[in-house]
N, C-alpha and C. Protein backbone atom coordinates (compact mmCIF):
# COMPACT_ATOMS: atom_id res chain seq x y z
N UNK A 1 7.36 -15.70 6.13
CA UNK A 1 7.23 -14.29 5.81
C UNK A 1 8.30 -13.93 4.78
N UNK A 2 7.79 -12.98 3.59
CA UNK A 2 8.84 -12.58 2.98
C UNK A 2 9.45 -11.53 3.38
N UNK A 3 10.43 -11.02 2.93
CA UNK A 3 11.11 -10.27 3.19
C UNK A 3 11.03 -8.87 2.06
N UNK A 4 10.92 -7.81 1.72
CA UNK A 4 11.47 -7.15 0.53
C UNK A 4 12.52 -6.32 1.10
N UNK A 5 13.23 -5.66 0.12
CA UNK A 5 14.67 -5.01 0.47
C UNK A 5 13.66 -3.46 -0.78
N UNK A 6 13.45 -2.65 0.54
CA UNK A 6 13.33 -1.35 -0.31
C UNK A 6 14.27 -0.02 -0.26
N UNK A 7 14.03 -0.28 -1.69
CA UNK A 7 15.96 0.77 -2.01
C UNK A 7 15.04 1.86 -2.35
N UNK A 8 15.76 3.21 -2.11
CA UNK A 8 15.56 4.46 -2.80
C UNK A 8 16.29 4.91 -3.69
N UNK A 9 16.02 5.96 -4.27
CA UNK A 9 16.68 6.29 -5.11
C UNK A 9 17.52 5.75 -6.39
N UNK A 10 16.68 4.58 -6.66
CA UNK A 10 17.65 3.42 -7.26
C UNK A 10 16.74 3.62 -8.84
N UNK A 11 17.12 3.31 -9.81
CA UNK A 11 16.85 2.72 -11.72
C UNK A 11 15.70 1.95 -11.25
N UNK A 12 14.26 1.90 -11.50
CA UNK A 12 13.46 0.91 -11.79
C UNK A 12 13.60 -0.37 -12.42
N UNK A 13 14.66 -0.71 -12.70
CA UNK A 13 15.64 -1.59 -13.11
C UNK A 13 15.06 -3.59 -12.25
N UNK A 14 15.08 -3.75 -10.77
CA UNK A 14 14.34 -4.47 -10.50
C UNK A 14 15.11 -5.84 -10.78
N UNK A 15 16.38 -5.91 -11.52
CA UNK A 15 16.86 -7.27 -11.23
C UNK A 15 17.45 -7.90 -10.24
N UNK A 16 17.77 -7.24 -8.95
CA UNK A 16 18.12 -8.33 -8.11
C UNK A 16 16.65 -8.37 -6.81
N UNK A 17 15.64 -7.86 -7.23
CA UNK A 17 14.80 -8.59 -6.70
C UNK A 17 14.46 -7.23 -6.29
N UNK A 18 15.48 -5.93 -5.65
CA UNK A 18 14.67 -5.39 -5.00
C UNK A 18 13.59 -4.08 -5.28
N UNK A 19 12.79 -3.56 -4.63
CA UNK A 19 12.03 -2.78 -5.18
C UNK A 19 11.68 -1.52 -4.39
N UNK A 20 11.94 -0.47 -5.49
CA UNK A 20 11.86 0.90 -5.05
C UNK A 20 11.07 1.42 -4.37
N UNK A 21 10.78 2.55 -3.58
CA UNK A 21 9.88 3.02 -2.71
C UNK A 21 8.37 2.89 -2.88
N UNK A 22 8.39 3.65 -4.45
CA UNK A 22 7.47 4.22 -4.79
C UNK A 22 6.68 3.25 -5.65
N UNK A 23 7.46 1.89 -6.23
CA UNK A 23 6.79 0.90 -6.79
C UNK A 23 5.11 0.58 -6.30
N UNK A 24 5.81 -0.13 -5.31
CA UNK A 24 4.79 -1.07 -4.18
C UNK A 24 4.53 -0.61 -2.67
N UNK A 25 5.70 0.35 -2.45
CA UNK A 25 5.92 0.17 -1.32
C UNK A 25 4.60 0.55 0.08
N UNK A 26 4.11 1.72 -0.74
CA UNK A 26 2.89 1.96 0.10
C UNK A 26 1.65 0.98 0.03
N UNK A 27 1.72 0.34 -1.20
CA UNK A 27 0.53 -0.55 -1.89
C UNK A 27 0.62 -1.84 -0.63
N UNK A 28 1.54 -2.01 -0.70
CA UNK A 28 1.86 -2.94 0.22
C UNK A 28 2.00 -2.81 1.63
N UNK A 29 2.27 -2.03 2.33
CA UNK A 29 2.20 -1.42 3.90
C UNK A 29 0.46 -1.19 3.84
N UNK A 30 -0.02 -0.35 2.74
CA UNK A 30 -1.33 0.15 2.71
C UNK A 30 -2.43 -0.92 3.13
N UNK A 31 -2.06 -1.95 2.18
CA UNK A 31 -2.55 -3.46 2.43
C UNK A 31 -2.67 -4.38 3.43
N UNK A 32 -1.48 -3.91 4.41
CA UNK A 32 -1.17 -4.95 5.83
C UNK A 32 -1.89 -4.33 6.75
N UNK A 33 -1.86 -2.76 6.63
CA UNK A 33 -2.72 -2.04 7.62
C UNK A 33 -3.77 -2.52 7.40
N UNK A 34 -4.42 -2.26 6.12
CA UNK A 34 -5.89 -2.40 6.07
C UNK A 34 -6.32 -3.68 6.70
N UNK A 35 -5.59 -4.83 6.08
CA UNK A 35 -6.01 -6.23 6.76
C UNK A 35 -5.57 -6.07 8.66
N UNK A 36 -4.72 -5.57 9.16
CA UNK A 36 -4.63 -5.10 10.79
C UNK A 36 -5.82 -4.59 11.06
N UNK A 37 -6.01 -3.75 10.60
CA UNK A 37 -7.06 -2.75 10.81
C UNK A 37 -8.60 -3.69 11.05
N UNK A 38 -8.83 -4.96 10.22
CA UNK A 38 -9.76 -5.76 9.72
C UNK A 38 -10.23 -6.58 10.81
N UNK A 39 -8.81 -6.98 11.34
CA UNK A 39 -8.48 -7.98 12.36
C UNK A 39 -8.71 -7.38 13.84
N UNK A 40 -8.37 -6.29 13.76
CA UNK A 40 -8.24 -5.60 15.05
C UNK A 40 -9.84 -5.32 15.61
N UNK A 41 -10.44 -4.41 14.34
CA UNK A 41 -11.99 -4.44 14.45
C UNK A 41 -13.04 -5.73 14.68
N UNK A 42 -12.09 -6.71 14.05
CA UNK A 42 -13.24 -8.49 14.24
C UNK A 42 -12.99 -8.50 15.85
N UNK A 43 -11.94 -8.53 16.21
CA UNK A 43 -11.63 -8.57 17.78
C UNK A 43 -12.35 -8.11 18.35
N UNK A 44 -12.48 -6.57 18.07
CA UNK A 44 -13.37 -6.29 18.68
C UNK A 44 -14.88 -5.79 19.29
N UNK A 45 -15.12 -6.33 18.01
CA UNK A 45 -16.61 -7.06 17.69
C UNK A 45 -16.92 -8.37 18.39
N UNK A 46 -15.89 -9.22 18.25
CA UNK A 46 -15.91 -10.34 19.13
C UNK A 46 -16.07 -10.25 20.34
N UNK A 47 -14.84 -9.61 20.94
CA UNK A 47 -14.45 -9.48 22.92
C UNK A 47 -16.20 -8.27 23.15
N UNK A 48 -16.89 -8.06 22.29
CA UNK A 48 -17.62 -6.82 22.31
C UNK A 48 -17.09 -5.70 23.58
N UNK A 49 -15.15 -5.48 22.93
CA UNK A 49 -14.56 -3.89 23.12
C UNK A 49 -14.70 -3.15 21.93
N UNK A 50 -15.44 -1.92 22.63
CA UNK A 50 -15.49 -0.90 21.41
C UNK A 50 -14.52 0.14 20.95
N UNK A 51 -14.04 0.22 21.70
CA UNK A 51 -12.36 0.49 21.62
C UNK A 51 -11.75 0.12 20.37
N UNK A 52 -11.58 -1.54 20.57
CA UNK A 52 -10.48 -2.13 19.99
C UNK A 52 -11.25 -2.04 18.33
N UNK A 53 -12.45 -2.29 17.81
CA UNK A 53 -13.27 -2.09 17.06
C UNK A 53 -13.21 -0.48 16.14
N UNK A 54 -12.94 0.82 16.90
CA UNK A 54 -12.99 1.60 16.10
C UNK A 54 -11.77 1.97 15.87
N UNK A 55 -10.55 1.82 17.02
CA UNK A 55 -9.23 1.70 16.64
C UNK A 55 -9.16 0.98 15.00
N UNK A 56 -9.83 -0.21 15.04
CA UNK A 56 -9.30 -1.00 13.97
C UNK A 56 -9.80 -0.42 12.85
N UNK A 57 -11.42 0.37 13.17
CA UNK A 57 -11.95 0.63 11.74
C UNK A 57 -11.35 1.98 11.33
N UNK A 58 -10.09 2.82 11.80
CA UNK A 58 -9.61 3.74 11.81
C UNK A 58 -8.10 3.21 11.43
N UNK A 59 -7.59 1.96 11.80
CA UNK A 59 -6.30 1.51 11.07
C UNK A 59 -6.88 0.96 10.00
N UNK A 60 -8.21 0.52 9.27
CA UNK A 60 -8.15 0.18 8.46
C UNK A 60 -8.52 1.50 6.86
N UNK A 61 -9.09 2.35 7.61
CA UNK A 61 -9.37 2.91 6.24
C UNK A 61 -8.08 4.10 6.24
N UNK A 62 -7.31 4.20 7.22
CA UNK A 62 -5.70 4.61 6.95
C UNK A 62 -5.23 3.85 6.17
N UNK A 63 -5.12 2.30 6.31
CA UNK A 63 -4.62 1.43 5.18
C UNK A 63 -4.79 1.78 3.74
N UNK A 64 -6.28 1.54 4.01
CA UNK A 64 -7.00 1.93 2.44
C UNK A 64 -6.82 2.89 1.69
N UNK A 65 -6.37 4.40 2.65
CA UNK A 65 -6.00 5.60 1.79
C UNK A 65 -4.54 5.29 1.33
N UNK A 66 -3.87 4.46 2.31
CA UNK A 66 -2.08 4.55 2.01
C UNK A 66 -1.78 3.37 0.64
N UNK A 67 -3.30 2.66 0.73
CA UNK A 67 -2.88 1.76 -0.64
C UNK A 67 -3.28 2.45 -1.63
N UNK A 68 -4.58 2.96 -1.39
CA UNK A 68 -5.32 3.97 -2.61
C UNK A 68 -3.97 5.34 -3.26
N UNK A 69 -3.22 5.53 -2.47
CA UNK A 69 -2.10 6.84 -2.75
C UNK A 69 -0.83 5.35 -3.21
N UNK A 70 -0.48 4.49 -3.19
CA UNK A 70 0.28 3.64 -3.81
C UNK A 70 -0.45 3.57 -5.57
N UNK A 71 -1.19 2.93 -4.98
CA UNK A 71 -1.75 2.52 -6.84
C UNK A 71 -1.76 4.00 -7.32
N UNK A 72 -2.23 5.15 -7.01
CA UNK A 72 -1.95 6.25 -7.75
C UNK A 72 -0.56 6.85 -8.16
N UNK A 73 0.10 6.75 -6.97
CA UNK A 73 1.72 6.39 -7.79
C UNK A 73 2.49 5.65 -8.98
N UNK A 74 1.61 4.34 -8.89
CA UNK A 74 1.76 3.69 -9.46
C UNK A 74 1.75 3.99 -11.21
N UNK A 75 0.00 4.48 -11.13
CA UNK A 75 -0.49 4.68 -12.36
C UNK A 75 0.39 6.04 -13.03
N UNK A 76 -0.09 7.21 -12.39
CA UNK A 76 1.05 8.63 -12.09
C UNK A 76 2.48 8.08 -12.96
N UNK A 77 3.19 7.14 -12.44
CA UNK A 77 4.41 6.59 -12.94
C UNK A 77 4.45 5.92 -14.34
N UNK A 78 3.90 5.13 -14.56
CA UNK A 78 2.96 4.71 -15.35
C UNK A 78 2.71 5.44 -17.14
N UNK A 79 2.52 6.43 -16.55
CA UNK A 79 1.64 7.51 -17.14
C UNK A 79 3.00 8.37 -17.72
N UNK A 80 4.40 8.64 -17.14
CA UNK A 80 5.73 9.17 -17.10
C UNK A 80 6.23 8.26 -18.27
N UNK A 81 5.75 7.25 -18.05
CA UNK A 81 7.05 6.41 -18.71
C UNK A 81 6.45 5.96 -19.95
N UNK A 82 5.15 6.25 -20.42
CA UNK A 82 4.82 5.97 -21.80
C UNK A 82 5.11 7.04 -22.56
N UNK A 83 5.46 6.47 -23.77
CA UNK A 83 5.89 7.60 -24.98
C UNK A 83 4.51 8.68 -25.58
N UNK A 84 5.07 9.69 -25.20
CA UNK A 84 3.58 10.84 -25.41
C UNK A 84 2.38 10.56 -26.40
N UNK A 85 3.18 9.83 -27.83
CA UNK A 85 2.33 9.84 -28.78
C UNK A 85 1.23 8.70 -28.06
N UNK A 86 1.36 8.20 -27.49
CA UNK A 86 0.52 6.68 -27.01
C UNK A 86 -0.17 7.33 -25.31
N UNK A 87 -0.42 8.16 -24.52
CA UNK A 87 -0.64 8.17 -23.91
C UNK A 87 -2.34 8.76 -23.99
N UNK A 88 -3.24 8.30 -23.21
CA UNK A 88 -4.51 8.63 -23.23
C UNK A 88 -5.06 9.67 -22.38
N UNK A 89 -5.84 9.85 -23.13
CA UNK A 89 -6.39 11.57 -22.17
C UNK A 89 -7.05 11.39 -21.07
């Protein structure tokens, strides 16, 4: 397992490895849920508990919104840091 070290408030800067909140950070939590969420629902499709099944299909599209609101940060940021004359409508 890796590890990341997420700093706040820090320069997008990124050389000693670690990475800011707003980089990845939801993209990536967003992502683990969704795949939990994936896993949790196969379960319980499998054990045929319906429980464990809509739990999961409810951690998973939480995932999906918390990655979907990452990449929009992302882009949002993105979008800040290009020089006006170059930015697209």
């Amino acid at each position: 397992m890796v590890a990341l070290r997420v700093v706040q408030g820090r320069p997008n800067d990124n050389t000693r490895g670690d990475l800011p909140m707003g980089d990845m950070g939801n993209k990536i939590k967003g992502a683990a849920k969704e795949a939990a969420g994936k896993a949790q629902q196969a379960w319980g499709d499998a054990t045929d508990q319906a429980e464990h099944s809509v739990k999961g299909m409810g951690k998973e599209a939480a995932g999906k919104t918390q990655r979907k609101a990452g990449e929009a940060e992302e882009s949002i940021e993105e979008r800040i840091d290009e020089p006006a004359g170059e930015r697209k409508p």
